[in-house]
N, C-alpha and C. Protein backbone atom coordinates (compact mmCIF):
# COMPACT_ATOMS: atom_id res chain seq x y z
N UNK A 1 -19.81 -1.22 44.57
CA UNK A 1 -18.62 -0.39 44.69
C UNK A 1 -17.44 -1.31 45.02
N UNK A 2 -16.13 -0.91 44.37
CA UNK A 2 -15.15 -1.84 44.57
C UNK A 2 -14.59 -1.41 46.03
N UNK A 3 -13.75 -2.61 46.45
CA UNK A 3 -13.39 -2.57 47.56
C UNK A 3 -12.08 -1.73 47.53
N UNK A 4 -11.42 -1.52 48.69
CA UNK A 4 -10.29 -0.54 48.86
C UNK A 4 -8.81 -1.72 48.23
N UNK A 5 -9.35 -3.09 48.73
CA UNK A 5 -7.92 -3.86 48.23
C UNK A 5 -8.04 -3.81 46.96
N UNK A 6 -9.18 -4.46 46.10
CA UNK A 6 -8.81 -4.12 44.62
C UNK A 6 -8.97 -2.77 44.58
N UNK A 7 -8.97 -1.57 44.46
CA UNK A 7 -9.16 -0.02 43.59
C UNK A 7 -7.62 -0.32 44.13
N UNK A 8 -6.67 -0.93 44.98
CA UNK A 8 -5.70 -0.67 44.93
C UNK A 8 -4.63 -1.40 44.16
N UNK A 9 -4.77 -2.76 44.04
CA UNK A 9 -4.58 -3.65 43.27
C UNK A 9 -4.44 -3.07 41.71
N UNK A 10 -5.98 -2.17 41.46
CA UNK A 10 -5.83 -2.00 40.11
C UNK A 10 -5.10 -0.91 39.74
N UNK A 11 -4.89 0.51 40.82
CA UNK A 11 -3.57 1.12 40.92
C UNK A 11 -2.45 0.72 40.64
N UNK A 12 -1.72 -0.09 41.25
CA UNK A 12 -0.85 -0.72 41.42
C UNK A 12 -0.24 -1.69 40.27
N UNK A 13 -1.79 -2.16 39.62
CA UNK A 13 -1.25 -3.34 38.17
C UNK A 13 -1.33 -2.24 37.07
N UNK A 14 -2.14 -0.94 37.30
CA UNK A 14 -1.77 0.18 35.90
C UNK A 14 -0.50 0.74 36.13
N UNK A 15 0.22 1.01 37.22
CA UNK A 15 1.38 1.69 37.35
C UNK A 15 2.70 0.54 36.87
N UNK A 16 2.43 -0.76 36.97
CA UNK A 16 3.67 -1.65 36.66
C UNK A 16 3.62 -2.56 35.52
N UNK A 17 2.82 -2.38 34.56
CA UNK A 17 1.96 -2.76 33.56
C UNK A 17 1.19 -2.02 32.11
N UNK A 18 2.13 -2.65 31.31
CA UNK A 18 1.72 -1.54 29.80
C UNK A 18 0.08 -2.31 30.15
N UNK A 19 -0.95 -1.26 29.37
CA UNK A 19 -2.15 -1.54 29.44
C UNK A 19 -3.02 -1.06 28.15
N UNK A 20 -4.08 -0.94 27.94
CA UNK A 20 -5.01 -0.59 27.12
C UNK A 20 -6.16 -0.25 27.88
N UNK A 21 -7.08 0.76 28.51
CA UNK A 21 -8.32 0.90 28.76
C UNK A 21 -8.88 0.83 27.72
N UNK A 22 -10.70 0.61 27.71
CA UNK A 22 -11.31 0.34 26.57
C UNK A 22 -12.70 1.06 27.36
N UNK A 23 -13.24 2.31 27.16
CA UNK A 23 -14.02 2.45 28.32
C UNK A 23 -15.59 2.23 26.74
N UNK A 24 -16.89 1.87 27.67
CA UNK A 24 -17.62 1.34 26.32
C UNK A 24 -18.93 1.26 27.82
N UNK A 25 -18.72 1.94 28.85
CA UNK A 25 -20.23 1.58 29.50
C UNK A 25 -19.22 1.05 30.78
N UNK A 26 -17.90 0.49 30.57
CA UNK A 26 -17.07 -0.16 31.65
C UNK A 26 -15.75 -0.36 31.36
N UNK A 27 -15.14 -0.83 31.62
CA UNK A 27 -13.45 -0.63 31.23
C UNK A 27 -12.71 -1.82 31.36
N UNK A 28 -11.83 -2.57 30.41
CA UNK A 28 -11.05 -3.61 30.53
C UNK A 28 -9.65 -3.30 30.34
N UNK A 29 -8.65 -4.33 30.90
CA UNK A 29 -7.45 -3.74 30.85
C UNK A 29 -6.72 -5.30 30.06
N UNK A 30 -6.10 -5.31 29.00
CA UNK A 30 -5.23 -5.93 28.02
C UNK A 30 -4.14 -5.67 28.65
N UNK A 31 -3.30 -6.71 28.76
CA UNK A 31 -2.12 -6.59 28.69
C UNK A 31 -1.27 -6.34 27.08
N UNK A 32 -0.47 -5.85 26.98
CA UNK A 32 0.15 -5.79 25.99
C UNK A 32 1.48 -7.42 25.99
N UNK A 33 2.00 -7.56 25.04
CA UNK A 33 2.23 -8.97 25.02
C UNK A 33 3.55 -8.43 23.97
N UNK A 34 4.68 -8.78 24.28
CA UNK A 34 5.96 -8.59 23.53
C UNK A 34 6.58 -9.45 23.15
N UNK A 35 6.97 -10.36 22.27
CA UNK A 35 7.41 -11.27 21.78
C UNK A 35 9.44 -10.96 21.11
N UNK A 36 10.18 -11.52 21.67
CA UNK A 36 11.82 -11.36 21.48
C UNK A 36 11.99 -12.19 20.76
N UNK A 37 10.99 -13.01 20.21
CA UNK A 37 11.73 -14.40 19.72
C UNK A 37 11.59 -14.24 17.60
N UNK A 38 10.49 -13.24 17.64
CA UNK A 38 10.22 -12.69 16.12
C UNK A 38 11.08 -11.62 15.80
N UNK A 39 11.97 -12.05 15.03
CA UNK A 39 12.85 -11.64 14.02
C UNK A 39 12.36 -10.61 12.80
N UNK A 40 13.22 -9.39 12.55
CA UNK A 40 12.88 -9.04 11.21
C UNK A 40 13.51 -9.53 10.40
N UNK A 41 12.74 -9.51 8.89
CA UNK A 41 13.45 -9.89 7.88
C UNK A 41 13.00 -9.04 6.77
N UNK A 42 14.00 -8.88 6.05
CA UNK A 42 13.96 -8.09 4.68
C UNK A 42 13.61 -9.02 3.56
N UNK A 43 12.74 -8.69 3.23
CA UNK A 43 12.09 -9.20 1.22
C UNK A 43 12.07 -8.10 0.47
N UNK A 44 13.00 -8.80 -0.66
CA UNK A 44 13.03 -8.24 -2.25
C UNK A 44 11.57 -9.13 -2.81
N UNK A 45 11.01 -8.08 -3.28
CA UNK A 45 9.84 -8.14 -4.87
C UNK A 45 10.59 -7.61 -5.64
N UNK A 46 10.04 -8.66 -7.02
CA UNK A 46 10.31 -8.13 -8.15
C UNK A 46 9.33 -8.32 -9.06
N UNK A 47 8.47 -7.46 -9.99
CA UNK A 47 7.23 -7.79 -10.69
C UNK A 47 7.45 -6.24 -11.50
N UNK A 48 6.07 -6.79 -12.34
CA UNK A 48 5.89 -6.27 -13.29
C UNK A 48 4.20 -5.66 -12.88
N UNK A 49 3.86 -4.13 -13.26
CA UNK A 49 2.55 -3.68 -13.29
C UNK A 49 2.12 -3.42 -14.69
N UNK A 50 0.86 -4.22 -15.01
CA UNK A 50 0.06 -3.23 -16.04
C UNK A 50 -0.55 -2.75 -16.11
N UNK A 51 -0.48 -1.21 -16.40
CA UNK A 51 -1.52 -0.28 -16.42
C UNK A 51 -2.20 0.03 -17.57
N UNK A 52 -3.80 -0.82 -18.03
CA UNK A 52 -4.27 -0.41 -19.19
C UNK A 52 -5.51 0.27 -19.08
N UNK A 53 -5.43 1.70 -19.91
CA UNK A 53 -6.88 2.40 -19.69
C UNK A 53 -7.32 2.65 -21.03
N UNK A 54 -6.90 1.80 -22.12
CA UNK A 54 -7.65 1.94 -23.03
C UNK A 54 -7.80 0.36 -23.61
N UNK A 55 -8.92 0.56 -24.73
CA UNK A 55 -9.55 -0.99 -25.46
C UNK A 55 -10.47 -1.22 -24.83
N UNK A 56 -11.00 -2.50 -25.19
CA UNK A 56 -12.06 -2.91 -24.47
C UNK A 56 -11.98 -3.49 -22.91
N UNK A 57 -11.29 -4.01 -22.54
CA UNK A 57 -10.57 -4.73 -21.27
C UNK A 57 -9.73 -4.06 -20.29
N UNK A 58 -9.57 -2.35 -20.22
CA UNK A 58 -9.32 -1.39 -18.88
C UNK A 58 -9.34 -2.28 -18.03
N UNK A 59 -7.85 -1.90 -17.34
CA UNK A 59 -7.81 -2.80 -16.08
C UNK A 59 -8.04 -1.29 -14.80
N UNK A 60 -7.61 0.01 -15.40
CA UNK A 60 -7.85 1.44 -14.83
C UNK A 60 -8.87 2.01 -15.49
N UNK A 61 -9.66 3.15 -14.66
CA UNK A 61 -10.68 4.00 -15.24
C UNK A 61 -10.57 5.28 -14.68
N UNK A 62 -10.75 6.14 -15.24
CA UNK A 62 -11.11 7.20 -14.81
C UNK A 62 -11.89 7.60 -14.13
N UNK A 63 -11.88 7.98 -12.71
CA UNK A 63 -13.51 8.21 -11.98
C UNK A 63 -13.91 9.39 -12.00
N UNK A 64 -12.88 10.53 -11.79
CA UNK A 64 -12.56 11.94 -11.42
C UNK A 64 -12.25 12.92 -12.89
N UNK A 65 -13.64 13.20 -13.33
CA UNK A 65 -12.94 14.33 -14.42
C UNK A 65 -13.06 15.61 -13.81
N UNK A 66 -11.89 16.75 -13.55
CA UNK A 66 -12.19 17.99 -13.46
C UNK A 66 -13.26 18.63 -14.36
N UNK A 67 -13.69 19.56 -13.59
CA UNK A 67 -14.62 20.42 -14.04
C UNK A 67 -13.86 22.11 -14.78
N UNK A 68 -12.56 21.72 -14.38
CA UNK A 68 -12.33 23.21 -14.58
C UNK A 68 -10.09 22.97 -15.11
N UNK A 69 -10.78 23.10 -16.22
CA UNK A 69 -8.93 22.54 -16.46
C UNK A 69 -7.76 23.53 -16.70
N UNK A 70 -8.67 24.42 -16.78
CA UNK A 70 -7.71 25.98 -16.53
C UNK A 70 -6.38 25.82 -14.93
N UNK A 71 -7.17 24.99 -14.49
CA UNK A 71 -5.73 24.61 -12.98
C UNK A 71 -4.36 23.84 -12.99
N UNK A 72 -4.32 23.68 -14.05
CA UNK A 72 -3.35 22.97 -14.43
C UNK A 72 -3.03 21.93 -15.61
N UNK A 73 -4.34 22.04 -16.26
CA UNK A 73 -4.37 20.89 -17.31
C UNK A 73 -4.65 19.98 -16.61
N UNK A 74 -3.63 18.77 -16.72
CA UNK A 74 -4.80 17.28 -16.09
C UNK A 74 -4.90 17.32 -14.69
N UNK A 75 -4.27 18.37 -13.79
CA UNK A 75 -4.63 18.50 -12.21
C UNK A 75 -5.82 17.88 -11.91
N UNK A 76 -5.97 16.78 -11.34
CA UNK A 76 -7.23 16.73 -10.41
C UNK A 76 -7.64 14.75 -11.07
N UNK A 77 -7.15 14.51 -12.12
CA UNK A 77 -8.18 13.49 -12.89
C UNK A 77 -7.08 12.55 -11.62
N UNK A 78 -8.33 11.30 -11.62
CA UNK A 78 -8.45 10.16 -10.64
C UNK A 78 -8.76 9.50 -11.28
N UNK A 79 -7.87 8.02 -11.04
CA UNK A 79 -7.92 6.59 -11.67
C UNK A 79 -8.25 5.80 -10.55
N UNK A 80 -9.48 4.55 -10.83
CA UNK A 80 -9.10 3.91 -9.73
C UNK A 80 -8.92 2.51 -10.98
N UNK A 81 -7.91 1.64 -9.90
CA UNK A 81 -7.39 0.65 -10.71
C UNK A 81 -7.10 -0.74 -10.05
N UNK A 82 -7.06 -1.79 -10.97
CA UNK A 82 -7.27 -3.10 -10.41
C UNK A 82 -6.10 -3.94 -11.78
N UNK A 83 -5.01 -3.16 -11.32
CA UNK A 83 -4.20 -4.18 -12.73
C UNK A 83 -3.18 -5.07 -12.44
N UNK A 84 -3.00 -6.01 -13.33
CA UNK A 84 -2.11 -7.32 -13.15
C UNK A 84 -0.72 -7.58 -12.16
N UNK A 85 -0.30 -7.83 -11.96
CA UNK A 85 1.30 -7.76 -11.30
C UNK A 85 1.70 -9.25 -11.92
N UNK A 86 2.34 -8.92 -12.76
CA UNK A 86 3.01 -10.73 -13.40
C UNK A 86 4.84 -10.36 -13.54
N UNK A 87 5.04 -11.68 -13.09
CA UNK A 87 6.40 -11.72 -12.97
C UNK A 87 7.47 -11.67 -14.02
N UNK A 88 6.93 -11.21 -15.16
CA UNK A 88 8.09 -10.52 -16.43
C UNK A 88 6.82 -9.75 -17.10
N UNK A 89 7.57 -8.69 -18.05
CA UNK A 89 6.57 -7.75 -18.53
C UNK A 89 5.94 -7.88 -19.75
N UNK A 90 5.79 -8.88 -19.65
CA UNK A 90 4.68 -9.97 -21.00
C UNK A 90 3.63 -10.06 -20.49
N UNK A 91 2.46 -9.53 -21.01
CA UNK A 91 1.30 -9.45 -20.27
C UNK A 91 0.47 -10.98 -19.97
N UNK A 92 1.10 -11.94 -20.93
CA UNK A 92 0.81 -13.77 -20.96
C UNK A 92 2.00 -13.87 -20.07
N UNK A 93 2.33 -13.32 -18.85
CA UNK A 93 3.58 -14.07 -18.09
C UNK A 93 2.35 -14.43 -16.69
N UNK A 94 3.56 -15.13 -15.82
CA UNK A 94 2.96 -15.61 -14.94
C UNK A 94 2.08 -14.53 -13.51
N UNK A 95 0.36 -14.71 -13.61
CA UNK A 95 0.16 -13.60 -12.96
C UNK A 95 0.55 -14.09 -11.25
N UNK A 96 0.97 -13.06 -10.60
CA UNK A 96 1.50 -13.27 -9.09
C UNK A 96 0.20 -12.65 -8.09
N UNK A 97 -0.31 -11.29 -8.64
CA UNK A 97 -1.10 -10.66 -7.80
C UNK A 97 -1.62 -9.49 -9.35
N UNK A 98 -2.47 -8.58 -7.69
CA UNK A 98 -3.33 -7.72 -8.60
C UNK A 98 -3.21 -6.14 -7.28
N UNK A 99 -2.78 -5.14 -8.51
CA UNK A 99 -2.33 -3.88 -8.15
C UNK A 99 -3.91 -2.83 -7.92
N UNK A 100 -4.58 -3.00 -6.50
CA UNK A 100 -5.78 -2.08 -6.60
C UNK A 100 -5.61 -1.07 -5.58
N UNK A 101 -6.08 0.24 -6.14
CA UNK A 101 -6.53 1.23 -5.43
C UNK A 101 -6.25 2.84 -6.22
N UNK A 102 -6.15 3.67 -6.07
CA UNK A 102 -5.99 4.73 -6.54
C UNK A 102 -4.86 5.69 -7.03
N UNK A 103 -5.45 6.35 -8.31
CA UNK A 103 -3.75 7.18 -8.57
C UNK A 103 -4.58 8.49 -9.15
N UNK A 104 -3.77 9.60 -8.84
CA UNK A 104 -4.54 10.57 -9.22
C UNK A 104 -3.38 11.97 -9.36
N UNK A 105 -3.93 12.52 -10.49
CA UNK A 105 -2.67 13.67 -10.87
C UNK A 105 -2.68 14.83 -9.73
N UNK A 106 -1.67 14.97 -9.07
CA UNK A 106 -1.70 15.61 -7.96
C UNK A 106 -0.65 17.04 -7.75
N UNK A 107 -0.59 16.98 -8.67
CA UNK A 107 0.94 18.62 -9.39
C UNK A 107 -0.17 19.45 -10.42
N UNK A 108 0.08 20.33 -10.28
CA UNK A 108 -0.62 21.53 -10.96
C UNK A 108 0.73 21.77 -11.90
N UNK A 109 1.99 21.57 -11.68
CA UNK A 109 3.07 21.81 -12.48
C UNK A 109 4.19 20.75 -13.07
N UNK A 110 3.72 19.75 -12.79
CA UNK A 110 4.21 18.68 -13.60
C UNK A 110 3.44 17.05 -13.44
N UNK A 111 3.83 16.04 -14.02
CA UNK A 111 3.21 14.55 -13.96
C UNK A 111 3.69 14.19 -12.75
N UNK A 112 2.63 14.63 -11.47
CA UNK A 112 2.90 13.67 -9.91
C UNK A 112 2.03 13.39 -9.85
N UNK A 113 2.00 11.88 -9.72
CA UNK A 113 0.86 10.79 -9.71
C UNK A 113 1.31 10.81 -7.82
N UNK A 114 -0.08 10.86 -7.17
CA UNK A 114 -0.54 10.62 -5.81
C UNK A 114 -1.16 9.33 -6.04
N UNK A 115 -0.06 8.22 -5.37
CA UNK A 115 -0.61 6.72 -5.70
C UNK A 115 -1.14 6.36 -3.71
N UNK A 116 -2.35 5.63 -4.16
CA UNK A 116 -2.82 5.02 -2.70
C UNK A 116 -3.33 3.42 -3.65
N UNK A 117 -2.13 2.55 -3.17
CA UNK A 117 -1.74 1.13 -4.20
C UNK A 117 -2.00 0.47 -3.24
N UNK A 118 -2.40 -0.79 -2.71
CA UNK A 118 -2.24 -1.89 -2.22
C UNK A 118 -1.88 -3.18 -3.67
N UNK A 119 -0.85 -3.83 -3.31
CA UNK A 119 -0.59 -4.84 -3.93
C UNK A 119 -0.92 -5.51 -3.38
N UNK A 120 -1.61 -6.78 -3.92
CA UNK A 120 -2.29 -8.00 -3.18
C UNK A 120 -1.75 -9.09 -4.16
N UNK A 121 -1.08 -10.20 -3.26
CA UNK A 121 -0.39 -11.05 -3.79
C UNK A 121 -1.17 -12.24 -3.93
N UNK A 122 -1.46 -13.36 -5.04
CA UNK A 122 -1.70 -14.53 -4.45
C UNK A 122 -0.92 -15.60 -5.21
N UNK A 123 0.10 -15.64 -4.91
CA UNK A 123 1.17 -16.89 -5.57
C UNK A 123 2.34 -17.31 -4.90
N UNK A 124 2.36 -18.31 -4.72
CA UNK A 124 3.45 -18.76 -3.37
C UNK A 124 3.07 -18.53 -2.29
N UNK A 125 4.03 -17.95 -1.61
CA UNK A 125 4.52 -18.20 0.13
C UNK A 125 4.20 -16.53 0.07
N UNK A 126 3.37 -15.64 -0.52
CA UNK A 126 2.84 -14.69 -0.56
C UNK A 126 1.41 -14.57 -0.59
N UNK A 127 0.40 -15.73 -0.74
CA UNK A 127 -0.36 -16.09 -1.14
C UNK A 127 -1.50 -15.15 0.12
N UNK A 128 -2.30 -14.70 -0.27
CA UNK A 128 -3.46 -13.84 1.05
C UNK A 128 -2.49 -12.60 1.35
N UNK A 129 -1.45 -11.78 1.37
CA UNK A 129 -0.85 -10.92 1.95
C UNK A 129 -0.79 -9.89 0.71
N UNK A 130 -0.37 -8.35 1.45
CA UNK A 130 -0.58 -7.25 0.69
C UNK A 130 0.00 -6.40 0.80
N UNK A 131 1.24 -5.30 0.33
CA UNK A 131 1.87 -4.19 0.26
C UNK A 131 1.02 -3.07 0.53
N UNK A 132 0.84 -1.65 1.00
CA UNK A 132 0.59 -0.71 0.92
C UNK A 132 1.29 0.67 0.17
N UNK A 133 1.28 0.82 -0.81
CA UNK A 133 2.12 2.29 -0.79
C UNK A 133 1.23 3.74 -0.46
N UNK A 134 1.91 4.24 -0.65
CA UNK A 134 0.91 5.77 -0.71
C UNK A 134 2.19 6.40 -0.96
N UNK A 135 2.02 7.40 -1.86
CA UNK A 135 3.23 8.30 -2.13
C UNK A 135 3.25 8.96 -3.42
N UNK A 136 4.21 10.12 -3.64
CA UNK A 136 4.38 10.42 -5.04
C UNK A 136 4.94 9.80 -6.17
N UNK A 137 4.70 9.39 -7.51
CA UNK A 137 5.37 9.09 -8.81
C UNK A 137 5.59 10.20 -9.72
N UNK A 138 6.03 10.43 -9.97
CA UNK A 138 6.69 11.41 -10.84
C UNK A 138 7.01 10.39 -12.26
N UNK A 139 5.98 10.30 -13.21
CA UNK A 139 6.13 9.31 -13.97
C UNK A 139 7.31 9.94 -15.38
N UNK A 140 7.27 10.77 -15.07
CA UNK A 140 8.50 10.73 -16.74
C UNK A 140 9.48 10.90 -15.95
N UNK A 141 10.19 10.80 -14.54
CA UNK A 141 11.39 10.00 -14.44
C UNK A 141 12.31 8.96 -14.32
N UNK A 142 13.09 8.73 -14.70
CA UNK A 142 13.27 6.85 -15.01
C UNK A 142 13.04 6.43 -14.07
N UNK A 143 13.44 6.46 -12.56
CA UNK A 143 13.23 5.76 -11.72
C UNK A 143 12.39 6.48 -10.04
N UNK A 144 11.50 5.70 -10.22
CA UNK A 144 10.57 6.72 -8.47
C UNK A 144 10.72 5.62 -7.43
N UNK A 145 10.57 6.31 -6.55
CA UNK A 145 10.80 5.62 -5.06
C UNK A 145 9.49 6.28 -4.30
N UNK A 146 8.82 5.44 -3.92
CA UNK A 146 7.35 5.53 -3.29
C UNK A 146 7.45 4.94 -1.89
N UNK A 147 7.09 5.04 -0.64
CA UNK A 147 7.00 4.16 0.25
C UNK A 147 6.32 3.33 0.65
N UNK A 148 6.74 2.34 0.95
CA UNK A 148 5.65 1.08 1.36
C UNK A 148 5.68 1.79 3.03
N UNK A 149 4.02 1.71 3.01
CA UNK A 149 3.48 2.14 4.58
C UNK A 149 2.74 1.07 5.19
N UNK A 150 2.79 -0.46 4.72
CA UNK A 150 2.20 -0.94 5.63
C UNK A 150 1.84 -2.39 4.88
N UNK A 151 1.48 -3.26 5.61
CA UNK A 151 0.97 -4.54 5.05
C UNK A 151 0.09 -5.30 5.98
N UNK A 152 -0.08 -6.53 5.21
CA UNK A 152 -0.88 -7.39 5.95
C UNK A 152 -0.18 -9.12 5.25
N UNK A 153 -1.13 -9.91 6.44
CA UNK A 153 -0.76 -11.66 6.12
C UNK A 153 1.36 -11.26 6.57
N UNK A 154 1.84 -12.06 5.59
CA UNK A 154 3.04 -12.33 5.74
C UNK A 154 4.18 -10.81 5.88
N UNK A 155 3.19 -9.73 5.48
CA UNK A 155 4.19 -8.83 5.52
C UNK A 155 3.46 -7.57 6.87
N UNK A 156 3.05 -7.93 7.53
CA UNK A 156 2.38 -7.04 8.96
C UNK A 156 3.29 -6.25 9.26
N UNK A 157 3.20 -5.12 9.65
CA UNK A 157 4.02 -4.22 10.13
C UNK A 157 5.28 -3.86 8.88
N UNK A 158 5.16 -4.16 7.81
CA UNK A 158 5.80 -4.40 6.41
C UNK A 158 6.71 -2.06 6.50
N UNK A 159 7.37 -2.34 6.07
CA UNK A 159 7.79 -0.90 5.66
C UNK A 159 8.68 -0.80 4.80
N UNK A 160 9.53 0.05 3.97
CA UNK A 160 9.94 0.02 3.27
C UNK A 160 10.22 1.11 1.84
N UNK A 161 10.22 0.52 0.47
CA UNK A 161 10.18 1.09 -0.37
C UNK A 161 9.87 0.83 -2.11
N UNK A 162 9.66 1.02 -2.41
CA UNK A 162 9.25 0.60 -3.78
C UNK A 162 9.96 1.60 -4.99
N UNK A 163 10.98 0.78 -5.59
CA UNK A 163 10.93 1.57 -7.11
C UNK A 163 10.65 1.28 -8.40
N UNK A 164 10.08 2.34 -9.02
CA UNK A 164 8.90 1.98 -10.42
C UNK A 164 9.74 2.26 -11.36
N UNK A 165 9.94 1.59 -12.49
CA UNK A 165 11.01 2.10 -14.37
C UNK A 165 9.91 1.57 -14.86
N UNK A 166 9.13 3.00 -15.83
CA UNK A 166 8.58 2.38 -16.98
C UNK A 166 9.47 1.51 -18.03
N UNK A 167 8.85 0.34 -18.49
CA UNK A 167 9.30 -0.52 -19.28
C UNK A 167 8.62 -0.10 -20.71
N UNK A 168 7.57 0.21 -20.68
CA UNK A 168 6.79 0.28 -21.86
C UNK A 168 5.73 1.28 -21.16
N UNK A 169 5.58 2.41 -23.11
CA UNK A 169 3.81 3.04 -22.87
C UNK A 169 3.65 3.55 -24.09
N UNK A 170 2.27 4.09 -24.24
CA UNK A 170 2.00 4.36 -25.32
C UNK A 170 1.24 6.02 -24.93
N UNK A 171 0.96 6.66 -26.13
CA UNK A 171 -0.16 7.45 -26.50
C UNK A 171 -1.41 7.95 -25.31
N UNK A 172 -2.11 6.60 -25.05
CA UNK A 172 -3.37 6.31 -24.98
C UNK A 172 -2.85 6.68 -23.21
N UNK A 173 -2.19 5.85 -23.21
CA UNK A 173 -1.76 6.19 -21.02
C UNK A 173 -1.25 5.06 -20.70
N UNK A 174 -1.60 4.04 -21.36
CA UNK A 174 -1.44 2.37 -20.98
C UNK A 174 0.28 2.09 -20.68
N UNK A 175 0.35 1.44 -19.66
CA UNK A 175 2.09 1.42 -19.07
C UNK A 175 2.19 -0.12 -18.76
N UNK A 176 3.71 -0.62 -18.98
CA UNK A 176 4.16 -1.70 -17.75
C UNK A 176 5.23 -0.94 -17.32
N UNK A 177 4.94 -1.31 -15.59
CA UNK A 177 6.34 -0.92 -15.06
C UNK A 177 6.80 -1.58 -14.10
N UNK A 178 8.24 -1.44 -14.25
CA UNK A 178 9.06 -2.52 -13.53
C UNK A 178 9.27 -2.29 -12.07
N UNK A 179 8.73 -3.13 -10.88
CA UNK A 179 8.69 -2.74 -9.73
C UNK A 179 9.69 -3.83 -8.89
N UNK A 180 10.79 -2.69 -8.60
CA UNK A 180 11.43 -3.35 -6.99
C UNK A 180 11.22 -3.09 -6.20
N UNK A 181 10.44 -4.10 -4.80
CA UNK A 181 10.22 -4.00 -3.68
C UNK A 181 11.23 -3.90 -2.69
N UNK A 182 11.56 -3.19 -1.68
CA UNK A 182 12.61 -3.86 -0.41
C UNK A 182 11.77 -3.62 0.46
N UNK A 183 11.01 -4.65 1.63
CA UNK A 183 9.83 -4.37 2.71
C UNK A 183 10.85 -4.99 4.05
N UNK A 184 10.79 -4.27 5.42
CA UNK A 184 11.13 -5.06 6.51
C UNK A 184 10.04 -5.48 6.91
N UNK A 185 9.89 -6.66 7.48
CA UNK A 185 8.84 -7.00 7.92
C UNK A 185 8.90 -7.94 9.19
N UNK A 186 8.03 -8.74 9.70
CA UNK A 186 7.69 -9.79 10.96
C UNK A 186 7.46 -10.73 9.62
């Protein structure tokens, strides 16, 4: 059993002291740690996405076919995807990163793509680090604004915004589109 000076001690350092309990069988206390000397800074991206779901070489697939299309027509279909990010919209341009995670038709009354994107960069002074979006596209309007919710490596605590202009598409579904980033970040 603890003594009366520490149970008071530890009163005393939770009341004057940001903390963390961690209870697991027993309890530890973290200090929290604030740093004044890290600066934000704002980064512009600029890249190119390709989205191909047809030919032999799909960089997207379809995972999710509805069962019942009376709800809206394509309501419900899910892509998951792993496509290029190169820095002009020539698919032989220079690749920077690779666009993975999910998009899925999410409007019963028009084209709203529900995107859950991580961009993962590996070129330059970007090299290991990753964007998050999650948000709506509304793809037949010229320009969407999605939010960046989060990052990792060089862009931690990353927030922001992203806007998409199709550049090119076809028939089949296959797109490039032109993406400006603005992220605050550490």
């Amino acid at each position: 059993m603890a003594s009366f000076a520490s149970q008071t001690f530890l009163i005393i350092f939770t009341l004057f002291s940001p903390f963390f309990i961690t209870i697991n069988g027993e309890f530890s206390i973290q200090s929290i740690v604030t740093s004044t000397k890290r600066m934000e800074k704002m980064t512009h991206l600029h890249f190119y996405f390709h989205d191909t779901i047809s030919g032999k070489h799909p960089t997207a697939m379809q995972i999710v076919k509805p069962h019942n299309r009376s709800a809206g027509g394509l309501f419900g279909i899910t892509f998951m995807a792993d496509d290029p990010l190169t820095e002009n919209p020539k698919s032989s341009s220079k690749l920077v990163g690779r666009a993975q995670g999910i998009y899925a038709l999410a409007s019963q009354h028009d084209v709203g793509l529900l995107m859950v994107m991580n961009f993962a960069f590996f070129e330059g002074t970007y090299n290991g680090s990753a964007l998050s979006i999650l948000g709506r596209n509304e793809i037949f309007h010229d320009v969407r604004e999605m939010p960046v919710v989060g990052g990792t490596g060089i862009f931690r605590f990353a927030r922001g915004y992203a806007l998409a202009k199709t550049v090119w598409s076809n028939q089949k579904g296959d797109a490039i589109v032109e993406y400006n980033v603005s992220v605050v970040h550490y």
